[in-house]
N, C-alpha and C. Protein backbone atom coordinates (compact mmCIF):
# COMPACT_ATOMS: atom_id res chain seq x y z
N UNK A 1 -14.08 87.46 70.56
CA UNK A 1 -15.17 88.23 71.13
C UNK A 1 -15.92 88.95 70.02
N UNK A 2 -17.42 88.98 70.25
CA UNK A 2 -17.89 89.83 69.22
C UNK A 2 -18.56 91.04 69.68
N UNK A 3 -18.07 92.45 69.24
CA UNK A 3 -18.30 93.74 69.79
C UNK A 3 -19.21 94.49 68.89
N UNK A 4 -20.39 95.06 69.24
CA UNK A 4 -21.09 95.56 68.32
C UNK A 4 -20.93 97.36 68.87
N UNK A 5 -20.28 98.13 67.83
CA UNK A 5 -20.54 99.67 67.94
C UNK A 5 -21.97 100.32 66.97
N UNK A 6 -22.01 100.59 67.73
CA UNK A 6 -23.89 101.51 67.07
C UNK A 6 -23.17 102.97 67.16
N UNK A 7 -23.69 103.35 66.05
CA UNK A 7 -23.61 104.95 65.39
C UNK A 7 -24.66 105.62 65.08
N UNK A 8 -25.43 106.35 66.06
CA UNK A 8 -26.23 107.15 65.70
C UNK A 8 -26.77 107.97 64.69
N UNK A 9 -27.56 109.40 64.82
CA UNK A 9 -27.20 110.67 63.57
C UNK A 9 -26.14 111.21 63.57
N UNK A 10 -25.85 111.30 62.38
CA UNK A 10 -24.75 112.25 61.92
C UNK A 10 -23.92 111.88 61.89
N UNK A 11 -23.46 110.55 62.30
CA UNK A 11 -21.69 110.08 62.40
C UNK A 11 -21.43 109.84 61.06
N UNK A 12 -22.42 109.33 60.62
CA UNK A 12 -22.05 109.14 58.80
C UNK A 12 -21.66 110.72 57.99
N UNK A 13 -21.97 111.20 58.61
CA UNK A 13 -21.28 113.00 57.78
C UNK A 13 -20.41 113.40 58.62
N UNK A 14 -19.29 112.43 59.16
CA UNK A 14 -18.07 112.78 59.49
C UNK A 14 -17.40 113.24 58.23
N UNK A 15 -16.35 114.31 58.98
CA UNK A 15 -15.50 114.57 57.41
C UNK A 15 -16.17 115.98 56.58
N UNK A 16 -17.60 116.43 57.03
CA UNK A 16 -18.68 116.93 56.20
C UNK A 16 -18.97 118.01 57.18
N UNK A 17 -19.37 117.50 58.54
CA UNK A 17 -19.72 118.24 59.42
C UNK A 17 -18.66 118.69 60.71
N UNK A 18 -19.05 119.76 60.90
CA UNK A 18 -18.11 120.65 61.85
C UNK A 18 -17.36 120.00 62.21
N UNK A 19 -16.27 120.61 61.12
CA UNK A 19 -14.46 119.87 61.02
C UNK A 19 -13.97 120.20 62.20
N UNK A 20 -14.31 121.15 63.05
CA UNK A 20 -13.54 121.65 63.97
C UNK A 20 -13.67 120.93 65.00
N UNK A 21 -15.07 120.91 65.32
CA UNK A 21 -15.20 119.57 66.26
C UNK A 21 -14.78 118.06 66.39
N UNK A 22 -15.59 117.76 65.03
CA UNK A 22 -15.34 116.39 64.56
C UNK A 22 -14.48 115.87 63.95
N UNK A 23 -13.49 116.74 63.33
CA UNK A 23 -12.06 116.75 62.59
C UNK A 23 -12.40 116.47 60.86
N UNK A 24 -11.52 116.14 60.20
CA UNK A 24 -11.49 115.72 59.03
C UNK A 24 -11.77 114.50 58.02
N UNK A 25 -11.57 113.50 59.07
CA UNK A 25 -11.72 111.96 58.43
C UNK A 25 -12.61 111.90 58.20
N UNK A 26 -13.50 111.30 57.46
CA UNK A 26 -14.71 110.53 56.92
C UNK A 26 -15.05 109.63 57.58
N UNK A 27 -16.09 108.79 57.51
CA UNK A 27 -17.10 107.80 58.35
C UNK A 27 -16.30 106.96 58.07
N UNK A 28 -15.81 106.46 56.35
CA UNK A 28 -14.95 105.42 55.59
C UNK A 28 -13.50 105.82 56.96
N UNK A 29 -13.40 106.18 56.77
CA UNK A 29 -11.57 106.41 57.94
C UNK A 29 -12.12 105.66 58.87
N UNK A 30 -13.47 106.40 59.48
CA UNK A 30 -13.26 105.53 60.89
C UNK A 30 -13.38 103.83 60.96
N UNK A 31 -14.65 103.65 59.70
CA UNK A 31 -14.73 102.26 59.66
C UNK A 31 -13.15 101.24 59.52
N UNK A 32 -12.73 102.05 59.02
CA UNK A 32 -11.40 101.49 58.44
C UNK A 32 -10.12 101.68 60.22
N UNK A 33 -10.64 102.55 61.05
CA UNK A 33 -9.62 102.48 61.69
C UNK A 33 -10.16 100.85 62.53
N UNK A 34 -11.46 101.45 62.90
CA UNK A 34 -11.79 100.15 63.66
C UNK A 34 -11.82 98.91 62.87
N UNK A 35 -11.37 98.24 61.80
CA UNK A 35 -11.44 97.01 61.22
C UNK A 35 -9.68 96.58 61.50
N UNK A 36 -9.01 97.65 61.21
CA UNK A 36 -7.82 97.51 61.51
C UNK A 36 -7.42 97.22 63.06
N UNK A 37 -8.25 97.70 63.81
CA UNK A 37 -8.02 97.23 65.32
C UNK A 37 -8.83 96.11 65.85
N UNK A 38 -9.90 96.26 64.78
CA UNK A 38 -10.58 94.22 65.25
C UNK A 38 -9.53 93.61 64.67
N UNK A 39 -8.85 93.37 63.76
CA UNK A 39 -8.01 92.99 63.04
C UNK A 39 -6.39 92.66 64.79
N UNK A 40 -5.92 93.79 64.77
CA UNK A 40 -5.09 93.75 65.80
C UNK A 40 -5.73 92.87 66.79
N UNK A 41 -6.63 93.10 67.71
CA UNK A 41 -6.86 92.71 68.74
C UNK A 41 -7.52 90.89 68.74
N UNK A 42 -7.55 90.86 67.35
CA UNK A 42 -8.26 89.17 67.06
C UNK A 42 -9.48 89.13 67.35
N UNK A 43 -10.65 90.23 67.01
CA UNK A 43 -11.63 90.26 68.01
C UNK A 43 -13.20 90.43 66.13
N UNK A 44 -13.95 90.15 67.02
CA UNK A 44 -15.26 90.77 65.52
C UNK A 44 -15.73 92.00 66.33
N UNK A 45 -15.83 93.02 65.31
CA UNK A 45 -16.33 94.11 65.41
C UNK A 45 -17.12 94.40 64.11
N UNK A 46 -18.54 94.74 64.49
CA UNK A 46 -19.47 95.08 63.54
C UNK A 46 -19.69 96.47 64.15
N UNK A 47 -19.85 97.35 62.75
CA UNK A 47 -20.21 98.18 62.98
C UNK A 47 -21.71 99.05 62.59
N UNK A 48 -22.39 99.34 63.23
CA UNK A 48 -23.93 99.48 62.26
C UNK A 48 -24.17 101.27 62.52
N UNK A 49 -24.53 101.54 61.78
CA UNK A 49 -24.81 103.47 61.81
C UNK A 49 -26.52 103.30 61.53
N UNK A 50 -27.33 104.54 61.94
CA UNK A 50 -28.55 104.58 61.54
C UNK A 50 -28.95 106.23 62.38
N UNK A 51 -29.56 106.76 61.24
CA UNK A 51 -30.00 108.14 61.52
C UNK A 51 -31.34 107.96 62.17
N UNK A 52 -31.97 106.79 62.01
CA UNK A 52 -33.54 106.69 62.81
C UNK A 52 -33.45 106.06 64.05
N UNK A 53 -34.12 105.92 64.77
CA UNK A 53 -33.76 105.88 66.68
C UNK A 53 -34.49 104.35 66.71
N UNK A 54 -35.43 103.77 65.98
CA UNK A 54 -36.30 102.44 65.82
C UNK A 54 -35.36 101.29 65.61
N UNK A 55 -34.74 102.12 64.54
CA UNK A 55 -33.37 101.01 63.58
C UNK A 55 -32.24 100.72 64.84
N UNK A 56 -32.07 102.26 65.47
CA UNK A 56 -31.18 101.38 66.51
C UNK A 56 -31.69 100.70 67.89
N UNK A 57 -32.69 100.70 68.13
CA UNK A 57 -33.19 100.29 68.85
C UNK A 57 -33.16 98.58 68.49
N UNK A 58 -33.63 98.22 67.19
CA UNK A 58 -34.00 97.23 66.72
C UNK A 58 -32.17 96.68 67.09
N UNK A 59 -31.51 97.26 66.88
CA UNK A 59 -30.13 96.40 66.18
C UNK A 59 -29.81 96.04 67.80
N UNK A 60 -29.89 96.57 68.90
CA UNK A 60 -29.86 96.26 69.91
C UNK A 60 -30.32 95.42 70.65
N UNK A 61 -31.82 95.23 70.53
CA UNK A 61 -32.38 94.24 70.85
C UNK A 61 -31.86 92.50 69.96
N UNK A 62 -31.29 92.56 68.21
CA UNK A 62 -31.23 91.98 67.96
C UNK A 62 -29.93 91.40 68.17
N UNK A 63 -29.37 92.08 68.77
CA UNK A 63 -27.83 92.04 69.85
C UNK A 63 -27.90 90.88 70.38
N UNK A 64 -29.15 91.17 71.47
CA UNK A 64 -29.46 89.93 72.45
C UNK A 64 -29.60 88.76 71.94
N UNK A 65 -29.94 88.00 70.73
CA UNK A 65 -29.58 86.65 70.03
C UNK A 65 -28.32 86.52 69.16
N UNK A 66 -27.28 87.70 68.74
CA UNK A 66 -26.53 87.05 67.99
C UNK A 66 -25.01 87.15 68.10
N UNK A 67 -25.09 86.32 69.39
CA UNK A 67 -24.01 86.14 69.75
C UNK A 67 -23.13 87.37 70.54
N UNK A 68 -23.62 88.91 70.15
CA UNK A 68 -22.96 89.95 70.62
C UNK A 68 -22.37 90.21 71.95
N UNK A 69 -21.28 89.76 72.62
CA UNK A 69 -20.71 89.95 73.97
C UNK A 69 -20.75 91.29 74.85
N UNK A 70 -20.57 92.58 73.89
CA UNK A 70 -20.79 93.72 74.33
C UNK A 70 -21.18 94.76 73.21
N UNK A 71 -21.23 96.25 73.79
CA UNK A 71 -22.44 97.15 72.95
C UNK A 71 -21.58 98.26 73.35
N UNK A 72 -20.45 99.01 72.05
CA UNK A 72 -20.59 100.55 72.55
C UNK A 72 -21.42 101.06 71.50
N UNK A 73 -21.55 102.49 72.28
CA UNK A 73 -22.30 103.39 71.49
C UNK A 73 -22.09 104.60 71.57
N UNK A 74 -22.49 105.22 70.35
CA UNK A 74 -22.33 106.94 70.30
C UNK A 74 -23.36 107.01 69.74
N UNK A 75 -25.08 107.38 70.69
CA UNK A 75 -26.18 107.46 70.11
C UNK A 75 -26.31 109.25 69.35
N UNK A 76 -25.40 109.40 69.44
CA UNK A 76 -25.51 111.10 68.69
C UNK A 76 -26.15 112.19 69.55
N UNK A 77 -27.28 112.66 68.84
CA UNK A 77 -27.99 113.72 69.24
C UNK A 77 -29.22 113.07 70.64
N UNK A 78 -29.40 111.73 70.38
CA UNK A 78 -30.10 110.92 70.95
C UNK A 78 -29.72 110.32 72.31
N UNK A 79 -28.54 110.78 72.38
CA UNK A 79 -28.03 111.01 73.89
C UNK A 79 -28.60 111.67 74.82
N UNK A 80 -29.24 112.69 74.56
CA UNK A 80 -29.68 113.76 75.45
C UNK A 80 -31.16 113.54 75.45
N UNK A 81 -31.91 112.62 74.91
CA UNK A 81 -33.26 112.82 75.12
C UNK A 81 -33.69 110.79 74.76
N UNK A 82 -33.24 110.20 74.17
CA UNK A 82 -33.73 109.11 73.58
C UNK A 82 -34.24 108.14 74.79
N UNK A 83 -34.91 108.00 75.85
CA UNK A 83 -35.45 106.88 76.81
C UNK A 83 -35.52 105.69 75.94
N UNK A 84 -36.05 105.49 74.77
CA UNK A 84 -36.21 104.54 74.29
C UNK A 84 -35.00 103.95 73.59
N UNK A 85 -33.75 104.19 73.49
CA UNK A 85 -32.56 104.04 73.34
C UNK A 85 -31.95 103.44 74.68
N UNK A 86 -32.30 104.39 75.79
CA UNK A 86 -31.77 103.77 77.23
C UNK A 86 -32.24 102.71 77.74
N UNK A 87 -33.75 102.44 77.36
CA UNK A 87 -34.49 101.36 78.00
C UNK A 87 -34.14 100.20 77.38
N UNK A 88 -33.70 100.37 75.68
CA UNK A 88 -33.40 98.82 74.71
C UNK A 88 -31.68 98.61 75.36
N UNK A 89 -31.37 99.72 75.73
CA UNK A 89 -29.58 99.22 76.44
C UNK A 89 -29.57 98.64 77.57
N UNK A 90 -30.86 98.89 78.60
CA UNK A 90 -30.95 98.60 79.62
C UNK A 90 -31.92 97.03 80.06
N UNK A 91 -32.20 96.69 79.30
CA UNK A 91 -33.03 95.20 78.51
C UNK A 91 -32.06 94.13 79.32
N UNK A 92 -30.58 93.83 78.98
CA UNK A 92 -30.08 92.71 79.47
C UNK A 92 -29.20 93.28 79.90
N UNK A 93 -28.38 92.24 80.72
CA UNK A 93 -27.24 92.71 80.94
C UNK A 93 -26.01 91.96 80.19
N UNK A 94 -25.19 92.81 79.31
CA UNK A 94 -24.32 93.04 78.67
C UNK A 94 -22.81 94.15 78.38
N UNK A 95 -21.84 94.33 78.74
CA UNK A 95 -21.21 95.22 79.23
C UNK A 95 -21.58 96.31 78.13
N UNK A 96 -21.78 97.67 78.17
CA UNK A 96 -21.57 98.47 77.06
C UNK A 96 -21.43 99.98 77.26
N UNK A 97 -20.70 100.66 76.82
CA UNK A 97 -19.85 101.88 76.71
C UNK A 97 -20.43 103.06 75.94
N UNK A 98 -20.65 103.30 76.00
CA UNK A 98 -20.95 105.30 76.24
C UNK A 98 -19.78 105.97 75.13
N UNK A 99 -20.02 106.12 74.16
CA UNK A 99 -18.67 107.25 73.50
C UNK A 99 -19.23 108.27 72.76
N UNK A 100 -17.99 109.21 73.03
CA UNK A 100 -18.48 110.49 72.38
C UNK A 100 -17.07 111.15 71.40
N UNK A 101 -16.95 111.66 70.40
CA UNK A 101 -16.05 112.10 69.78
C UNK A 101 -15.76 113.46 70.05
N UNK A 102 -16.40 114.45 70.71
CA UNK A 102 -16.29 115.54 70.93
C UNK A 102 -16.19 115.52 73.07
N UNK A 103 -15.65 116.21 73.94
CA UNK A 103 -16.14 116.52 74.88
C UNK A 103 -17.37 117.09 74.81
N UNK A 104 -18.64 116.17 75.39
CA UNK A 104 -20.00 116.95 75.40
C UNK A 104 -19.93 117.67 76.64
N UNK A 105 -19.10 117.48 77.36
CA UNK A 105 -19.27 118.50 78.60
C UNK A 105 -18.89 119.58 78.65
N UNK A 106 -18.29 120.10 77.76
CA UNK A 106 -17.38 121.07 77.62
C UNK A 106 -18.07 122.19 76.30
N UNK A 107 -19.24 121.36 76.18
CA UNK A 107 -19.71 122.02 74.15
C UNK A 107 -21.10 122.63 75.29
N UNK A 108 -21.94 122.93 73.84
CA UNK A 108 -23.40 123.41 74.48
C UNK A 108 -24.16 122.81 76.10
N UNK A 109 -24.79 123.23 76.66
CA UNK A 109 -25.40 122.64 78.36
C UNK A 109 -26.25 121.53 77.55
N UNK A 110 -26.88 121.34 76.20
CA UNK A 110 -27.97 120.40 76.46
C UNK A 110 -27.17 119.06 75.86
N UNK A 111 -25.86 119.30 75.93
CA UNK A 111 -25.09 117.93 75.13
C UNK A 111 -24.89 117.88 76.65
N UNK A 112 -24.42 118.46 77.83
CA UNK A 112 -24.19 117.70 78.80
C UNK A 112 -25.13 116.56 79.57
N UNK A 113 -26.06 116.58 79.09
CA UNK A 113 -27.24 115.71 79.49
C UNK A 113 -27.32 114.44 78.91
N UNK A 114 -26.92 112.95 79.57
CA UNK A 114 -26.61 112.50 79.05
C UNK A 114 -27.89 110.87 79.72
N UNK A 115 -29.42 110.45 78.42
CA UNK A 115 -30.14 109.80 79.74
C UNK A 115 -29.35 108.09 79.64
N UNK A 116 -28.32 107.70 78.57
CA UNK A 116 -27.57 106.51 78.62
C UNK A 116 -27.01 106.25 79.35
N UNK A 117 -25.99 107.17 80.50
CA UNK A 117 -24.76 106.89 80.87
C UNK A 117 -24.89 105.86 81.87
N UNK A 118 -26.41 106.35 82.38
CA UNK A 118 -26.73 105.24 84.19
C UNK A 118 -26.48 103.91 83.86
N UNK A 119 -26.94 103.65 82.19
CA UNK A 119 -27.04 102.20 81.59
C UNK A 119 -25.64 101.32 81.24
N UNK A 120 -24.91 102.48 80.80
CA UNK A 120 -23.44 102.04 81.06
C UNK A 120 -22.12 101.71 81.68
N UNK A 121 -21.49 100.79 81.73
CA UNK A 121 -20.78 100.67 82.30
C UNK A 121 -19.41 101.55 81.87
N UNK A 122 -19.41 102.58 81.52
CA UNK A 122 -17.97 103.13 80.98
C UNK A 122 -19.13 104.20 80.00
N UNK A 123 -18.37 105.50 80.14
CA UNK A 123 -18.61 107.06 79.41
C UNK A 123 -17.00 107.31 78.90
N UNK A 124 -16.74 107.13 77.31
CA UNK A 124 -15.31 107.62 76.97
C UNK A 124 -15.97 109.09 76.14
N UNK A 125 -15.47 110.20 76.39
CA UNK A 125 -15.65 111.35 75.81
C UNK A 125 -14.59 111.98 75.01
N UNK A 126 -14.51 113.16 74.16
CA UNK A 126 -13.31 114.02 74.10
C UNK A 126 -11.82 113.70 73.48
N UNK A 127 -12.02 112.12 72.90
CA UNK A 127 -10.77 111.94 72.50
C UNK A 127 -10.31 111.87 70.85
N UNK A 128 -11.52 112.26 70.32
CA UNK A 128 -11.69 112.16 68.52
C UNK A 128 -11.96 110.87 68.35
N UNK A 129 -11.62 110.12 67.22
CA UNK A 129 -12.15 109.32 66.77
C UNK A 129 -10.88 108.04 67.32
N UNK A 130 -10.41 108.47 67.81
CA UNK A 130 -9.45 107.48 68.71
C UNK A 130 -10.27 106.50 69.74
N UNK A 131 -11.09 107.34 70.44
CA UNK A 131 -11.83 107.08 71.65
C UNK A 131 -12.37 105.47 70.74
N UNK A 132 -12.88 105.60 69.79
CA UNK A 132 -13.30 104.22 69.69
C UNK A 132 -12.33 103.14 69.63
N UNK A 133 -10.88 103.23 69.59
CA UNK A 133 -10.07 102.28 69.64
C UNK A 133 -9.72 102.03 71.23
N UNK A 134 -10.13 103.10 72.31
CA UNK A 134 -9.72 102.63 73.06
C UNK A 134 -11.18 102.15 73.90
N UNK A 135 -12.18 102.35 73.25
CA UNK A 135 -13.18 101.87 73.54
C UNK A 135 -13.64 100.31 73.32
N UNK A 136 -12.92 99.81 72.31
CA UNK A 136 -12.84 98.63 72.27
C UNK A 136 -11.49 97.88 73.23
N UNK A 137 -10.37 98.70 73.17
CA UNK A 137 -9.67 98.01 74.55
C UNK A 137 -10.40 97.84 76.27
N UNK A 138 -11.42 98.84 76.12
CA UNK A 138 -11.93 98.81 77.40
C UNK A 138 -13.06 97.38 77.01
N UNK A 139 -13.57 97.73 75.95
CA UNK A 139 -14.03 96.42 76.15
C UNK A 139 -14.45 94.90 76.25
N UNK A 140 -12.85 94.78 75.60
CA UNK A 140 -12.46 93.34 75.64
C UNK A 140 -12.46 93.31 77.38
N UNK A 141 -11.78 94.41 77.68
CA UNK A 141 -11.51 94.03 79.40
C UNK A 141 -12.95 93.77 79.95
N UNK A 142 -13.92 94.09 79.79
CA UNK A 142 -14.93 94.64 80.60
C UNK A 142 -15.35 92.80 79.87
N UNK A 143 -15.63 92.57 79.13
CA UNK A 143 -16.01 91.14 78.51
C UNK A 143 -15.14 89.91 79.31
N UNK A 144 -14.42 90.28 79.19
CA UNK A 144 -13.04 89.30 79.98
C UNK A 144 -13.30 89.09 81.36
N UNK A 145 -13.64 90.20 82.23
CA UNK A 145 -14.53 90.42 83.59
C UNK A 145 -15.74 89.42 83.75
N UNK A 146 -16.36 90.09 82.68
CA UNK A 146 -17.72 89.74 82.49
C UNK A 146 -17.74 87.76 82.79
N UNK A 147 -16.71 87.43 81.76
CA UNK A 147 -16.69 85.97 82.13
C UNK A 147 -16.46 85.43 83.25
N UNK A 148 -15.53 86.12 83.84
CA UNK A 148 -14.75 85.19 85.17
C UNK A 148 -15.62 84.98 86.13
């Protein structure tokens, strides 16, 4: 299966930015946890980061020709306002997941606002940087569905 995770602003200054929230590891940790679990699971996982909202827009749309089976994402700050993020997720249908490293429901009212989630099939929140390993177990399943 090939799984594409998109990384919004700021995930690249993991490690940098509010340790308390976001913990300690670096962007390098996380890339490295998730290669180790494409690795486990026998699966391709690409991972693409971009601080501009065009770039991810673009990588999404270019989803739709290359081969990509499913789409999570942690659009960052761009969660709470990006339409044009929701509308390029909402383009085909493809299973794709919603993640967040922090509980946004639980932090400031304007992180609870979320205009992706309708587009997704699955919101994982609150679990650190774990959530993306089990975000890819959800979505081999959700791909596996997807076929039958």
């Amino acid at each position: 299966m090939k799984i594409l995770i998109i990384n919004g602003p700021n995930i690249n200054f993991l490690g940098i930015r509010e340790k308390a929230v976001y913990g300690t590891k670096n962007y390098d940790g996380l890339l490295e946890m998730i290669a180790k679990k494409a690795e486990e699971t026998d699966n391709t996982v690409e991972v693409f980061q971009s601080n501009h909202e065009g770039a991810i827009i673009d990588r999404i749309q270019d989803a739709y020709s290359d081969g990509t089976q499913g789409i999570i994402i942690n659009p960052g700050a761009y969660t709470h306002y990006s339409y044009a993020i929701r509308d390029a997720l909402a383009s085909y249908d493809i299973p794709r997941i919603e993640i967040h490293i922090s509980d946004v429901d639980s932090r400031e009212d304007f992180r609870k606002i979320s205009v992706v989630t309708d587009v997704c099939d699955e919101r994982i929140k609150g679990l650190g940087l774990d959530g993306y390993l089990v975000a890819i177990d959800h979505m081999v399943e959700l791909i596996r569905k997807a076929g039958d």
